[in-house]
Protein backbone atom coordinates (compact mmCIF):
# COMPACT_ATOMS: atom_id res chain seq x y z
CA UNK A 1 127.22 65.13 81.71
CA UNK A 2 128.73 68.37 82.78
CA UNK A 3 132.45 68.15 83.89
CA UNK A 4 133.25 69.65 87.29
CA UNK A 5 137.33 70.61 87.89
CA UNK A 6 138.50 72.99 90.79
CA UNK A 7 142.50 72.86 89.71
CA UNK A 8 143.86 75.56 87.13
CA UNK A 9 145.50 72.15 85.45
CA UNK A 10 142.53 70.59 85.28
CA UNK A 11 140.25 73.65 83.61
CA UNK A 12 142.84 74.16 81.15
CA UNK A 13 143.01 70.66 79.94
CA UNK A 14 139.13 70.29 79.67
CA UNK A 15 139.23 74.19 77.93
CA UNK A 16 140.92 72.84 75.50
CA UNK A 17 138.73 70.25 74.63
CA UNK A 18 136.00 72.16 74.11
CA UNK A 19 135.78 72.81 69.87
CA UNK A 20 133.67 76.29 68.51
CA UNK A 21 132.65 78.72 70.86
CA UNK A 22 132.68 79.13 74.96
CA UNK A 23 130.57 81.18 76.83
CA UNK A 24 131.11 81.90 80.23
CA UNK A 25 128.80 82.54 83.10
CA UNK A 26 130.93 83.82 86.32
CA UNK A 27 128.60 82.63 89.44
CA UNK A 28 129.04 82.74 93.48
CA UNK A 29 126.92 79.75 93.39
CA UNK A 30 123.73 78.87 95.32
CA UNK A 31 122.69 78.60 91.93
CA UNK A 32 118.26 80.07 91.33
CA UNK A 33 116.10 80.46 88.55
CA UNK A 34 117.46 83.72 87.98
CA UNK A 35 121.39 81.47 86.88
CA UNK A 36 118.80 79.60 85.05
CA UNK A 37 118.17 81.85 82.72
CA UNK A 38 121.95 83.30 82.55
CA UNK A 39 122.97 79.84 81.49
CA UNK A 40 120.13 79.32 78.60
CA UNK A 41 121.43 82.93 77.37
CA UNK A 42 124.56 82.14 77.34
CA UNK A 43 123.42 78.44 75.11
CA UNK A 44 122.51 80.96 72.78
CA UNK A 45 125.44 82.94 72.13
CA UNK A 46 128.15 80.25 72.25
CA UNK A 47 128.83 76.49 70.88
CA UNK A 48 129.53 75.27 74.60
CA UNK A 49 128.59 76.74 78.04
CA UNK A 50 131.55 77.67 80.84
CA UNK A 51 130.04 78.17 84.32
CA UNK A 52 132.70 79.49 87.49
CA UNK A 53 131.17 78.85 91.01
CA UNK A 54 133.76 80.57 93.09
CA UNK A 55 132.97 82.69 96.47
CA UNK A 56 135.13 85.82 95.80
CA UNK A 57 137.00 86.62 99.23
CA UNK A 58 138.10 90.23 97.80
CA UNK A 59 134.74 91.75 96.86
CA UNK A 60 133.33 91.03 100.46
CA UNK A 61 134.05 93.73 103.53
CA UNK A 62 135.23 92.38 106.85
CA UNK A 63 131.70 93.31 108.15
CA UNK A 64 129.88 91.21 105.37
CA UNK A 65 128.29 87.66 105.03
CA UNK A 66 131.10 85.94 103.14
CA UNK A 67 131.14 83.12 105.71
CA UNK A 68 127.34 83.13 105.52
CA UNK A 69 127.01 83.36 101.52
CA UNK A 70 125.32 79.98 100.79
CA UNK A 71 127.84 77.15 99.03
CA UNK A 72 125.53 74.22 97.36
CA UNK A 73 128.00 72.50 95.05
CA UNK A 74 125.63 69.30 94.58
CA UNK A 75 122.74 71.50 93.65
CA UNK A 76 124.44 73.77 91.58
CA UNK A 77 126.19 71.29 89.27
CA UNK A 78 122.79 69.68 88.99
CA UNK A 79 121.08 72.87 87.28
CA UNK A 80 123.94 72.89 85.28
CA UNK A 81 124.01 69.68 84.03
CA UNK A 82 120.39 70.26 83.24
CA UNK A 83 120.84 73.36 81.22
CA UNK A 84 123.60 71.48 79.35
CA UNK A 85 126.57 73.22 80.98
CA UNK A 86 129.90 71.90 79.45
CA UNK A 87 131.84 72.55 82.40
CA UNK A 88 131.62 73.98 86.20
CA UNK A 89 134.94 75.08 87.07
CA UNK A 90 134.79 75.17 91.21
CA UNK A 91 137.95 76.55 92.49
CA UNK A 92 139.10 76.99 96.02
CA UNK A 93 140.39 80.59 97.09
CA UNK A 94 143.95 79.44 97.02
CA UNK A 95 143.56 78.10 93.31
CA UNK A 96 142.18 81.67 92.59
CA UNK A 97 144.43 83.57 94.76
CA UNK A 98 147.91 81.44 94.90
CA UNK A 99 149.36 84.02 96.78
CA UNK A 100 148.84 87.78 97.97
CA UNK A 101 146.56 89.69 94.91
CA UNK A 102 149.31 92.50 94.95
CA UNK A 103 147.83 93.88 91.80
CA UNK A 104 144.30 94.49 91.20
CA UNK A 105 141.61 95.70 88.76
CA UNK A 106 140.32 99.44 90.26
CA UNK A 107 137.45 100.38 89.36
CA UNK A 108 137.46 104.04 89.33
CA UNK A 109 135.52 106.65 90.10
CA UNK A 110 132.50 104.71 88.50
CA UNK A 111 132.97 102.21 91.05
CA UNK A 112 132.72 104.40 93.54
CA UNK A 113 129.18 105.47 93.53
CA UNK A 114 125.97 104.15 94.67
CA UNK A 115 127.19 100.65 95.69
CA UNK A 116 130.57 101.27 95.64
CA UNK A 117 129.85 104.28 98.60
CA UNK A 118 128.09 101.62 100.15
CA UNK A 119 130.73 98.80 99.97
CA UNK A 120 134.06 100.28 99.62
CA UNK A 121 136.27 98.85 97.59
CA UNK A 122 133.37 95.66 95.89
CA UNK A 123 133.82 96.87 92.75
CA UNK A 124 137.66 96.43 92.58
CA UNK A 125 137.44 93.05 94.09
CA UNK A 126 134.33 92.05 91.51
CA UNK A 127 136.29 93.30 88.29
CA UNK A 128 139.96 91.77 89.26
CA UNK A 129 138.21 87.95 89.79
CA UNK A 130 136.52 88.82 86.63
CA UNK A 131 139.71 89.49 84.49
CA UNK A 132 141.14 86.81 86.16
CA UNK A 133 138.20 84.17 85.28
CA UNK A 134 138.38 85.44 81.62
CA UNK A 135 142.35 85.02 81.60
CA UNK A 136 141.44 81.28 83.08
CA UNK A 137 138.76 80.64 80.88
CA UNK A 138 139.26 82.35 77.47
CA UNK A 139 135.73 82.61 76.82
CA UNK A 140 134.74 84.32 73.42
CA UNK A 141 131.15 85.88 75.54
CA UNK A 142 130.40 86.32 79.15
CA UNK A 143 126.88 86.56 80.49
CA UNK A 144 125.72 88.58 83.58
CA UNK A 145 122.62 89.46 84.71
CA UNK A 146 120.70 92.69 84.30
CA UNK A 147 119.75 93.18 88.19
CA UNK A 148 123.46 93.90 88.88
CA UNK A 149 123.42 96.79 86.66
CA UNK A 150 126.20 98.76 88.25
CA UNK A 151 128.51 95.73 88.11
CA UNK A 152 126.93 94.96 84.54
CA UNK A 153 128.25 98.94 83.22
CA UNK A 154 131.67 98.36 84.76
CA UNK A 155 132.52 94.95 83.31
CA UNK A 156 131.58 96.28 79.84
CA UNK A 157 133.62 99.53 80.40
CA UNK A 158 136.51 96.75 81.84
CA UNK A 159 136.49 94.98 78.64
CA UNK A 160 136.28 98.56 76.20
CA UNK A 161 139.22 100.21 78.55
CA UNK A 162 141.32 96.97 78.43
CA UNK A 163 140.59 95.69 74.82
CA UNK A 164 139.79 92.34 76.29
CA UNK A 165 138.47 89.65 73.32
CA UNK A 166 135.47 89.24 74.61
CA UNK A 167 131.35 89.95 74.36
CA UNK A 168 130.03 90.99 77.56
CA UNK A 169 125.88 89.68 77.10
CA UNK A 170 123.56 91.38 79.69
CA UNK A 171 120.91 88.83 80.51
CA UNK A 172 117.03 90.01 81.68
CA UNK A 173 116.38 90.75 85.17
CA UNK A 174 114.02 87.89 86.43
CA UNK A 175 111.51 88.17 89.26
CA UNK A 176 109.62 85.83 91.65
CA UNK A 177 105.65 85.77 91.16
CA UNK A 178 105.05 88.17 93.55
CA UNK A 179 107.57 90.88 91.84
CA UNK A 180 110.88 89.98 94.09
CA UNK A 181 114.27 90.00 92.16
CA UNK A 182 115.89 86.88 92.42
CA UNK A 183 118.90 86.48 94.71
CA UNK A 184 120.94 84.27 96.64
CA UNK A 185 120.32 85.76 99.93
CA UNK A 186 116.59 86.41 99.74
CA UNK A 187 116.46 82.85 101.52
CA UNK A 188 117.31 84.55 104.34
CA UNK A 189 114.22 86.69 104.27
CA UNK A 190 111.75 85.98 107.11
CA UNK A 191 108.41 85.73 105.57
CA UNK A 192 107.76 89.46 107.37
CA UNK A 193 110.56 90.79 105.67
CA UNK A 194 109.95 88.79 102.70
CA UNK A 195 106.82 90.73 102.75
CA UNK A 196 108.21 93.77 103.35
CA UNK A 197 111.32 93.19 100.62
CA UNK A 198 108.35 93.42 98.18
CA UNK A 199 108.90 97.52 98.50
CA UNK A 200 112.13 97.74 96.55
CA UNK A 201 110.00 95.64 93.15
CA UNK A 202 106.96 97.81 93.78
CA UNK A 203 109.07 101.05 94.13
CA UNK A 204 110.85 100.46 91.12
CA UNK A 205 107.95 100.11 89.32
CA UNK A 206 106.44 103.46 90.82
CA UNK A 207 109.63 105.01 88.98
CA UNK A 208 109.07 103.85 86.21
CA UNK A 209 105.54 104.59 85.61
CA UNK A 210 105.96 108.17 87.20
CA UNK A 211 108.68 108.43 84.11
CA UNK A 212 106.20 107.34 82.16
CA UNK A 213 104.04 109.83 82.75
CA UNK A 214 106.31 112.27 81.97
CA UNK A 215 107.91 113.03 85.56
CA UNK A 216 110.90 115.06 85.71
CA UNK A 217 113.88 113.08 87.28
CA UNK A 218 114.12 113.95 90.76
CA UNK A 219 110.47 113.83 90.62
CA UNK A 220 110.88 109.79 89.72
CA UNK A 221 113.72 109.66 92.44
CA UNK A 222 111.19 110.92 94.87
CA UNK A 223 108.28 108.38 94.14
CA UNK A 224 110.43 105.36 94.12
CA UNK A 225 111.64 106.41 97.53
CA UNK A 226 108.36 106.82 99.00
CA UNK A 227 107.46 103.71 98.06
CA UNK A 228 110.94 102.55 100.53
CA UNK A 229 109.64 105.03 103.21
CA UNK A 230 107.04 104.31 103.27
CA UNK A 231 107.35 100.25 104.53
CA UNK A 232 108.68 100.17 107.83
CA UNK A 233 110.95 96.98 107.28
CA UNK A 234 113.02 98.65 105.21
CA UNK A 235 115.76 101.10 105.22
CA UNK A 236 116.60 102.78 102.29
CA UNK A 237 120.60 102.67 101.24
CA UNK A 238 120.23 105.02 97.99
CA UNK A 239 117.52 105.73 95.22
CA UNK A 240 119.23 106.93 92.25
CA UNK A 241 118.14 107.25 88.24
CA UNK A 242 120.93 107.19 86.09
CA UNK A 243 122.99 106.67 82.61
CA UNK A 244 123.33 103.16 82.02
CA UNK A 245 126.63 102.96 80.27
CA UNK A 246 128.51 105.60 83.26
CA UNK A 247 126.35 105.72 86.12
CA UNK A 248 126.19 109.76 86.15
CA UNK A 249 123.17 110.35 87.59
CA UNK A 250 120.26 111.86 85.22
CA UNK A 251 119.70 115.27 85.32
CA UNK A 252 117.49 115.64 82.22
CA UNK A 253 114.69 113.19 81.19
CA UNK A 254 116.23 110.54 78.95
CA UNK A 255 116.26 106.59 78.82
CA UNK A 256 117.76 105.39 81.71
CA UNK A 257 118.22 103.26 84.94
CA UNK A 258 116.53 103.16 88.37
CA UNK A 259 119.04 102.00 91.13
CA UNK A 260 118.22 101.24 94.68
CA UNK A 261 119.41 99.34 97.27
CA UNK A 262 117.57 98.72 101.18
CA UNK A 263 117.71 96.30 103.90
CA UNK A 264 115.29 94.22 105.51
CA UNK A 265 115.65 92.85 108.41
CA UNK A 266 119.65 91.88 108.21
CA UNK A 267 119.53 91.56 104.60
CA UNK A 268 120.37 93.92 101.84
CA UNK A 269 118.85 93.71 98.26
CA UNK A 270 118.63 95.59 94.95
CA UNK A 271 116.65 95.98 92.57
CA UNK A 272 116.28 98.38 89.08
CA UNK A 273 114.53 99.03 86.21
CA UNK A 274 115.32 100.79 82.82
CA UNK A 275 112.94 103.77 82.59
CA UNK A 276 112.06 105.98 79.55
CA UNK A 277 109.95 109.29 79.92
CA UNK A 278 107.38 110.39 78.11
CA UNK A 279 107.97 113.10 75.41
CA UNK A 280 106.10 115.57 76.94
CA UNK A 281 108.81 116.05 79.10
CA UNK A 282 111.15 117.00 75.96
């Protein structure tokens, strides 16, 4: 049975019971298939299984759904238990935040593009709750998943920069049937804009296959965004292709990443893709 605690006290007494290997999987909960496959990663990498479930107050703007974000406790410790979790550690904010967070992770300049311009100040909220769950937990690995890319590049360069003793595992993107990257808040999607949400998968995919065929760059930009424009439902945040590891944005054809974010309806998604050209754009 997987243990639930939601006290510091009580997730450092059942840490310490836990012999080999932990690997962590940092969650807002509302727990999909998409979690599902973050925690059977992260059964691979480690001896036992560590999964936070923790709404993070400081990587939400004033203007954004953090009253809304979905909270199924019940449900979620059920997957978990499932996938053999070893523990759910299910704080409340003022276990996590004791008192005023005076001093914070910043993200930098990397965490200021794409959607850091679009949601000031995420990134430094994401990365300190981050550090802090990793302080909490002591895991030897951490999973996150691949469809958070730009949050995926700055945890990694957050554990280089800071020499933290951990592995940072990117798990694969995963999709619904119809092409749809998994999230939380595509429950919210009407079935229109569910419909119409299917523009950021299939524009993604345009990218990539218009690398493929040996586009230039801004030429692969352009056809994903298109795609966007193309669907009324949606309005396009950003359409970017970019370096993986920094987030520069590509200026020369070479292995890379496809960012975009839109919203539909209310809701705002994103989705990517790692693209490689073809060489006969060497």
């Amino acid at each position: 049975m997987t243990a639930v605690v939601h006290t510091r006290a009580e997730l450092a007494v059942a840490r310490t019971a836990l012999p080999g290997t932990v690997a962590l999987v940092p969650t807002m909960g509302a727990l999909h298939a998409g979690h599902r496959s973050l925690l059977r990663v992260a059964r691979e990498v480690a001896d036992h299984v560590v999964v936070s479930i923790f709404v993070n107050p400081l990587q939400f703007a004033p203007t954004e759904d953090l009253d809304r974000y979905p909270r199924t406790l019940d449900v979620d410790v059920q997957m978990c238990d499932d996938e053999g979790v070893a523990l759910v550690f299910a704080p409340t904010r003022e276990q996590m935040y004791p008192r005023e967070q005076i001093v914070r992770v910043a993200a930098g300049s990397m965490g200021e593009r794409y959607e850091g311009t679009s949601r000031p100040g995420h990134f430094d909220g994401v990365l300190t709750v981050v550090a802090k769950l990793f302080g909490l937990v002591r895991p030897d690995a951490a999973v996150f998943g691949r469809k958070d890319a730009q949050q995926l590049a700055l945890i990694e360069r957050m554990v280089t920069d800071l020499a933290l003793p951990l592995r940072i595992v990117g798990a694969p993107l995963i999709r619904d049937e119809d092409g749809l990257a998994l999230s939380s808040r595509n429950r919210y999607l009407s079935p229109a804009d569910r419909q119409s949400a299917l523009a950021l998968s299939n524009a993604v995919a345009a990218g990539a296959r218009a690398a493929a065929a040996g586009r230039a760059p801004a030429e692969v930009v352009a056809v994903a965004r298109a795609v966007l424009d193309q669907e009324a439902g949606v309005k396009t945040d950003y359409v970017a292709l970019v370096d993986a590891d920094t987030f520069e944005p590509l200026e020369t054809p070479r292995p890379g990443v496809l960012v975009l974010a839109a919203s539909v309806g209310p809701i705002r998604l994103i989705d990517n893709v790692s693209v490689t050209f073809s060489e006969l754009t060497a």
